[in-house]
N, C-alpha and C. Protein backbone atom coordinates (compact mmCIF):
# COMPACT_ATOMS: atom_id res chain seq x y z
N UNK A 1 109.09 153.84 145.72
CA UNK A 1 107.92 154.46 145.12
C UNK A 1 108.17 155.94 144.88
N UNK A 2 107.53 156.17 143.87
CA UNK A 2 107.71 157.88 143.51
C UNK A 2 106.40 158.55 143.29
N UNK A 3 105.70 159.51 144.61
CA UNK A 3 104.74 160.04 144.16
C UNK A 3 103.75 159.10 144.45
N UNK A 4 104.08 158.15 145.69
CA UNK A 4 102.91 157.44 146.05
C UNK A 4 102.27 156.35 145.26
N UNK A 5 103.18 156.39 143.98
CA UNK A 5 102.69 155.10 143.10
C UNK A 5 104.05 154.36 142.88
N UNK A 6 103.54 152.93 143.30
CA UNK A 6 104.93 151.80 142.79
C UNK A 6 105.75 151.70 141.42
N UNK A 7 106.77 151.68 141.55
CA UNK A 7 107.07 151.16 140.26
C UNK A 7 106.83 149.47 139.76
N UNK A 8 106.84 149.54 138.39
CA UNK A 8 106.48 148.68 137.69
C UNK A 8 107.73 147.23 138.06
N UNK A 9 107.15 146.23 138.68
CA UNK A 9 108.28 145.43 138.56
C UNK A 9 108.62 144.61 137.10
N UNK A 10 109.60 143.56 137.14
CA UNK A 10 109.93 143.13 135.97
C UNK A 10 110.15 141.84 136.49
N UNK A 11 109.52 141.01 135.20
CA UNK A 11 109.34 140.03 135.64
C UNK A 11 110.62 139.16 135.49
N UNK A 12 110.41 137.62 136.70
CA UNK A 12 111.59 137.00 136.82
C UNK A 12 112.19 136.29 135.53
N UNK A 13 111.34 135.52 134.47
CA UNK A 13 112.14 134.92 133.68
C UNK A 13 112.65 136.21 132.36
N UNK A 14 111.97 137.11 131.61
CA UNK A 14 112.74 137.43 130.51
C UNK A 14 112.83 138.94 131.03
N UNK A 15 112.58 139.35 132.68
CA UNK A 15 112.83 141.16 132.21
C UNK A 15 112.06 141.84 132.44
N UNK A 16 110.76 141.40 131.11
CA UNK A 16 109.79 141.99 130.76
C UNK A 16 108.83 143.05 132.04
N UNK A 17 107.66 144.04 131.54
CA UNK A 17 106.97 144.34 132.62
C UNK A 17 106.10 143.05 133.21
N UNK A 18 106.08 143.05 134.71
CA UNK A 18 105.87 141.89 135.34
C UNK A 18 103.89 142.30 135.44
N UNK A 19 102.96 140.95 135.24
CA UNK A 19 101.56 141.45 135.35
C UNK A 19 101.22 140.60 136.33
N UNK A 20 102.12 140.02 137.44
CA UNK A 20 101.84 139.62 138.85
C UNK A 20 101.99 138.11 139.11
N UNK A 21 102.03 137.59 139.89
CA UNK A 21 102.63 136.12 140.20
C UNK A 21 101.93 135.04 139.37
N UNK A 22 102.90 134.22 138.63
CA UNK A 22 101.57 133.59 137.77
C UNK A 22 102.71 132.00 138.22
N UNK A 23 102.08 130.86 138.03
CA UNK A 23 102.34 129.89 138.25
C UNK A 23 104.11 129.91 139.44
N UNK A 24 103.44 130.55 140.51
CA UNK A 24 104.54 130.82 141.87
C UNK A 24 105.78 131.44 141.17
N UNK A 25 105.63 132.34 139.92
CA UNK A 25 107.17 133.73 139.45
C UNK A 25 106.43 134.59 139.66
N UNK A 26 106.86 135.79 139.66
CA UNK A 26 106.62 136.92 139.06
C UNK A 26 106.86 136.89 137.24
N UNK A 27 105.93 137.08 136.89
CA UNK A 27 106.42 137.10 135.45
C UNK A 27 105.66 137.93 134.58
N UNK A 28 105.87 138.25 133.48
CA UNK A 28 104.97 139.32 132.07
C UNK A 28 104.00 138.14 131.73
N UNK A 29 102.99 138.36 130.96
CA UNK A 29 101.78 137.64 130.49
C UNK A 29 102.46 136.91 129.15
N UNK A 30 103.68 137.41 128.78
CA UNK A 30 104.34 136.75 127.45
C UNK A 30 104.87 135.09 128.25
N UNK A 31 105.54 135.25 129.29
CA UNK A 31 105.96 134.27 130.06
C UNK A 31 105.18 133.34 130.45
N UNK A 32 104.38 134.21 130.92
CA UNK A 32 102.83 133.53 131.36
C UNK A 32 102.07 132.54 130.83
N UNK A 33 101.75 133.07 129.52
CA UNK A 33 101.23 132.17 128.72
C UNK A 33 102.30 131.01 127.74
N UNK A 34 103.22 131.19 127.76
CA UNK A 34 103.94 130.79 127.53
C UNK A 34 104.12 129.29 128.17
N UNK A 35 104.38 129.47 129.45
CA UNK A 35 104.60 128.17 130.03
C UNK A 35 103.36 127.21 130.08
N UNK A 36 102.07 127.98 130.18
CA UNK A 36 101.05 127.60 130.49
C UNK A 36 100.81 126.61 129.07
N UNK A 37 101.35 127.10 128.32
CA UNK A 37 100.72 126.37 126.59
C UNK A 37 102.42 125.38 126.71
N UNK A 38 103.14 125.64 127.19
CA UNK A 38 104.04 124.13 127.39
C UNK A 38 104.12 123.01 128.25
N UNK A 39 102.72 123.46 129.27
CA UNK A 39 102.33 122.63 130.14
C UNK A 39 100.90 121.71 129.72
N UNK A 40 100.46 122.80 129.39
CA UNK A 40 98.79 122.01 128.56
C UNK A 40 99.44 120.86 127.29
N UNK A 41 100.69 121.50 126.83
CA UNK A 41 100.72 120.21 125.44
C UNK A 41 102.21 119.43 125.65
N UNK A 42 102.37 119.63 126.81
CA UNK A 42 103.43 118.52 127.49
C UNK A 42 104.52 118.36 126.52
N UNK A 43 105.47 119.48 125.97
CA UNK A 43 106.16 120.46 124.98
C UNK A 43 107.47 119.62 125.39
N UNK A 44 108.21 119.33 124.41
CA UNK A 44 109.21 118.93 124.59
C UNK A 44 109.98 119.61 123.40
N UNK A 45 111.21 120.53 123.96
CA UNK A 45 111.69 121.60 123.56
C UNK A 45 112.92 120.80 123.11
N UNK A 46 114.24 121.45 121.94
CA UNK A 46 115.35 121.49 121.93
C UNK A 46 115.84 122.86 121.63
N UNK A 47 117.50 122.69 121.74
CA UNK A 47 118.14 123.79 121.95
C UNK A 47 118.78 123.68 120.70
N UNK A 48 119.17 124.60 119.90
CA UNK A 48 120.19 124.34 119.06
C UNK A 48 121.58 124.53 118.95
N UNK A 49 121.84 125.68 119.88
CA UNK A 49 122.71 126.10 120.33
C UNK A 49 123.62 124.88 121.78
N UNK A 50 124.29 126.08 123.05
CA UNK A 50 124.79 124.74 123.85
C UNK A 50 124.23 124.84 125.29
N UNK A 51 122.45 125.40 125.09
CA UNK A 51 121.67 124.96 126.23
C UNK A 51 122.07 126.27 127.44
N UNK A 52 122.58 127.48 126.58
CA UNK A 52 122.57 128.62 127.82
C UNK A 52 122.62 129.67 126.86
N UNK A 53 121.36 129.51 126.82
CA UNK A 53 120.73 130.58 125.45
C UNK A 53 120.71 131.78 126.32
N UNK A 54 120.58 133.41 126.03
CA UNK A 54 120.25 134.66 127.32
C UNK A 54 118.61 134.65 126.57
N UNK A 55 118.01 134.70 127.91
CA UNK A 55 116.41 134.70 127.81
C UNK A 55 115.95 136.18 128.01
N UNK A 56 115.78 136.87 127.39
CA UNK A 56 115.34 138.26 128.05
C UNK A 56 114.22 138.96 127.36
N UNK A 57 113.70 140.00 127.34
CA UNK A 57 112.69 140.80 126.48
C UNK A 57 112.69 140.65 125.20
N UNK A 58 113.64 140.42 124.67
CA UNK A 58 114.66 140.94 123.12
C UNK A 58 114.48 139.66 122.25
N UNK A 59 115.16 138.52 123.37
CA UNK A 59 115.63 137.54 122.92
C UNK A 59 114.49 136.07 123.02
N UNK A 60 113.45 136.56 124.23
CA UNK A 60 112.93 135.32 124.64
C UNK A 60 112.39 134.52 123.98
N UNK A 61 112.08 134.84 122.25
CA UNK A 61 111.44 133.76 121.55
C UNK A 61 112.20 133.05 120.55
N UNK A 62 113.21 132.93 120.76
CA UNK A 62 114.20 132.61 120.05
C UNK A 62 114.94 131.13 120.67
N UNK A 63 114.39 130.96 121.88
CA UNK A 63 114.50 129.40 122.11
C UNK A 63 114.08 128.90 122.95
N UNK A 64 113.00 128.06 122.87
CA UNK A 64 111.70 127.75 123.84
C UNK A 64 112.52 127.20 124.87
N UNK A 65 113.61 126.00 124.69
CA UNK A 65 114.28 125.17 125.36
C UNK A 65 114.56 125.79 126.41
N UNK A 66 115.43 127.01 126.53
CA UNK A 66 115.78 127.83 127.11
C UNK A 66 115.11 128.72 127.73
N UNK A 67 114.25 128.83 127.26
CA UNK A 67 112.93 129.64 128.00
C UNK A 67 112.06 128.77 128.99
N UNK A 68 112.09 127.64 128.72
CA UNK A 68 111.12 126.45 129.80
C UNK A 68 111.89 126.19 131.10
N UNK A 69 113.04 125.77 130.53
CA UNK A 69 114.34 125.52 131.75
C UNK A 69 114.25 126.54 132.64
N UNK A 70 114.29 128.31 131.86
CA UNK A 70 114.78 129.00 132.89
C UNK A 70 113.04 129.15 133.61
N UNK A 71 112.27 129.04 133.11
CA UNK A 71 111.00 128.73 133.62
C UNK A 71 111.02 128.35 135.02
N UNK A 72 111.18 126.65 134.29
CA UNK A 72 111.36 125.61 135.72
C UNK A 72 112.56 126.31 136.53
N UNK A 73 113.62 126.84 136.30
CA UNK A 73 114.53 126.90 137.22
C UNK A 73 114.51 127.74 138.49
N UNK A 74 113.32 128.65 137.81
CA UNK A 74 113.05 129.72 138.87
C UNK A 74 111.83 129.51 139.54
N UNK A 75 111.33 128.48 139.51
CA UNK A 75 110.34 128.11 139.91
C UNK A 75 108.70 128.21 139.68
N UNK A 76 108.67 128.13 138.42
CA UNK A 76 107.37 128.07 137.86
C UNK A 76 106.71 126.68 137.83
N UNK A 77 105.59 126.34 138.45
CA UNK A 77 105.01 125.27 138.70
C UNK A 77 103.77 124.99 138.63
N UNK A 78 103.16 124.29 138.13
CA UNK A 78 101.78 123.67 137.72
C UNK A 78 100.94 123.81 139.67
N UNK A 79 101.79 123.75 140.43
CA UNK A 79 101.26 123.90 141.98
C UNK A 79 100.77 125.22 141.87
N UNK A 80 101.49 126.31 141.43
CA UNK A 80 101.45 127.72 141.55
C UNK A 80 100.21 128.50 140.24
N UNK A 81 99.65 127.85 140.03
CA UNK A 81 98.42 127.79 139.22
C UNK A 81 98.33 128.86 139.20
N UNK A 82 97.65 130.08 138.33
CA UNK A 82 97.15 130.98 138.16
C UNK A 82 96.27 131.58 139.35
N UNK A 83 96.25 132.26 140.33
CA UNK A 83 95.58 132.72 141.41
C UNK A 83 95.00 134.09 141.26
N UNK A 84 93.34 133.95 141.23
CA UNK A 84 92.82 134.88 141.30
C UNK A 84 92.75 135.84 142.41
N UNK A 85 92.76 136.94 141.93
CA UNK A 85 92.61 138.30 143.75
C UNK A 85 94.08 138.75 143.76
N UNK A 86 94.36 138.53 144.81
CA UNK A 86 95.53 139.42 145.16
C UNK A 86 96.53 138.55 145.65
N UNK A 87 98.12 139.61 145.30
CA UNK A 87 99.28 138.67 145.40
C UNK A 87 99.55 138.03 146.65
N UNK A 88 98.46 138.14 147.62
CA UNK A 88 98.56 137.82 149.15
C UNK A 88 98.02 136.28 148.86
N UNK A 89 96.86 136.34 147.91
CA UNK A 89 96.46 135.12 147.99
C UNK A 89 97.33 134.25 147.24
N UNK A 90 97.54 134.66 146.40
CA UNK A 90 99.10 133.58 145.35
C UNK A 90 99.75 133.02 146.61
N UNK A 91 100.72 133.97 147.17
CA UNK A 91 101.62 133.75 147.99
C UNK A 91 101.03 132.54 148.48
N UNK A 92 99.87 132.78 149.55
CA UNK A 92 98.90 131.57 150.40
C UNK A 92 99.21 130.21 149.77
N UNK A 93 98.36 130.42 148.67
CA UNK A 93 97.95 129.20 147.65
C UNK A 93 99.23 128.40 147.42
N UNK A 94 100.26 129.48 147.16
CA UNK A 94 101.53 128.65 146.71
C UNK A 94 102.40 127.83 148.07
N UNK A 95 102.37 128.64 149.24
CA UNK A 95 103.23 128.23 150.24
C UNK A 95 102.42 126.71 151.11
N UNK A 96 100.86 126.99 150.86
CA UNK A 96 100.06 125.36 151.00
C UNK A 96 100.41 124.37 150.31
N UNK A 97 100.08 124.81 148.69
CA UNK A 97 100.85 123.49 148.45
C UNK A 97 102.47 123.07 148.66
N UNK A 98 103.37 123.86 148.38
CA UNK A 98 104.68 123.78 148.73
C UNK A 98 104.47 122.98 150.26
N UNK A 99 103.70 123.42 151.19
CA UNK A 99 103.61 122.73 152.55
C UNK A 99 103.50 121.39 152.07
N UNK A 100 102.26 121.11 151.68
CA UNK A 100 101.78 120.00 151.47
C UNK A 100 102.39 118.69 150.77
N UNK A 101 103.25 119.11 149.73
CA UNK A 101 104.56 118.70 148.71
C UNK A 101 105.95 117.95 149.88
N UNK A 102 105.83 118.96 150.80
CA UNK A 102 107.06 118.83 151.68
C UNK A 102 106.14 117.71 152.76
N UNK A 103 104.94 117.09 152.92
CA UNK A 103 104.51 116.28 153.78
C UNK A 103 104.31 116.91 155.33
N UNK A 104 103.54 118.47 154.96
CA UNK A 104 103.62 118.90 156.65
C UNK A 104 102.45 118.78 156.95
N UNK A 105 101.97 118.57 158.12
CA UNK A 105 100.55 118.40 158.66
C UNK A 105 99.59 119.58 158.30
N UNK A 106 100.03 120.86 158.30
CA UNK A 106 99.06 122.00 158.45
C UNK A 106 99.84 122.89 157.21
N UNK A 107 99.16 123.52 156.38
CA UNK A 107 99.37 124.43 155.32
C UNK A 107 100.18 125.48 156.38
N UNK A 108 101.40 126.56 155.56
CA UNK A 108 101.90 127.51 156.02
C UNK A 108 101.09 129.06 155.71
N UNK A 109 100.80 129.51 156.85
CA UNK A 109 100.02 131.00 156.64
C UNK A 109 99.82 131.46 157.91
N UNK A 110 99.22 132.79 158.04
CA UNK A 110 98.66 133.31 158.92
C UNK A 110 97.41 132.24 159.79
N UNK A 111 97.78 132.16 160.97
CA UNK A 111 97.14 131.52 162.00
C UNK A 111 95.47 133.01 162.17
N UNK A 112 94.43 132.00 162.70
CA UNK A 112 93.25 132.97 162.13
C UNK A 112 92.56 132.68 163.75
């Protein structure tokens, strides 16, 4: 931090400035919505190229295929839903269901 204010992170799939955990990434609202509209219409992408396209700020709309994969790869998930409040609660929300996915008796968090 400089001056008591954070810097801006960047988000995990293209780079971009990050606008806070959205479906369990860190990601920009370009990403964001992005996956979210390839999940609502159950998107079935191709590549034209040989499937290791570079996804970044510059480049990211230039091949969805490649942009969904690296999506999923980093872990963007329909579990990790959009979470309102704060990145404490994402975290929560996401590591319950991840619990729950894995078949554990009790969600993972702070004991109360």
């Amino acid at each position: 931090t400089r001056g008591g204010q954070s810097q801006p992170r960047s988000g995990a799939i293209c780079g971009d400035k990050s606008s806070g955990i959205h479906y369990g990434v860190i990601t920009c609202e370009g990403c964001k919505g992005f996956f979210r509209r390839s999940q609502q219409n159950n998107a079935s992408y191709s590549c034209s190229r040989q499937r290791n396209c570079l996804i970044d700020r510059t480049n990211r709309n230039r091949c969805q295929h490649c942009r969904l994969q690296k999506c999923l790869a980093l872990g963007m998930s329909r579990d990790g839903e959009l979470c309102p409040g704060s990145p404490g609660a994402c975290l929560l929300l996401l590591r319950t269901s991840r619990a729950v996915r894995a078949g554990a008796a009790s969600p993972v968090g702070p004991a109360r």
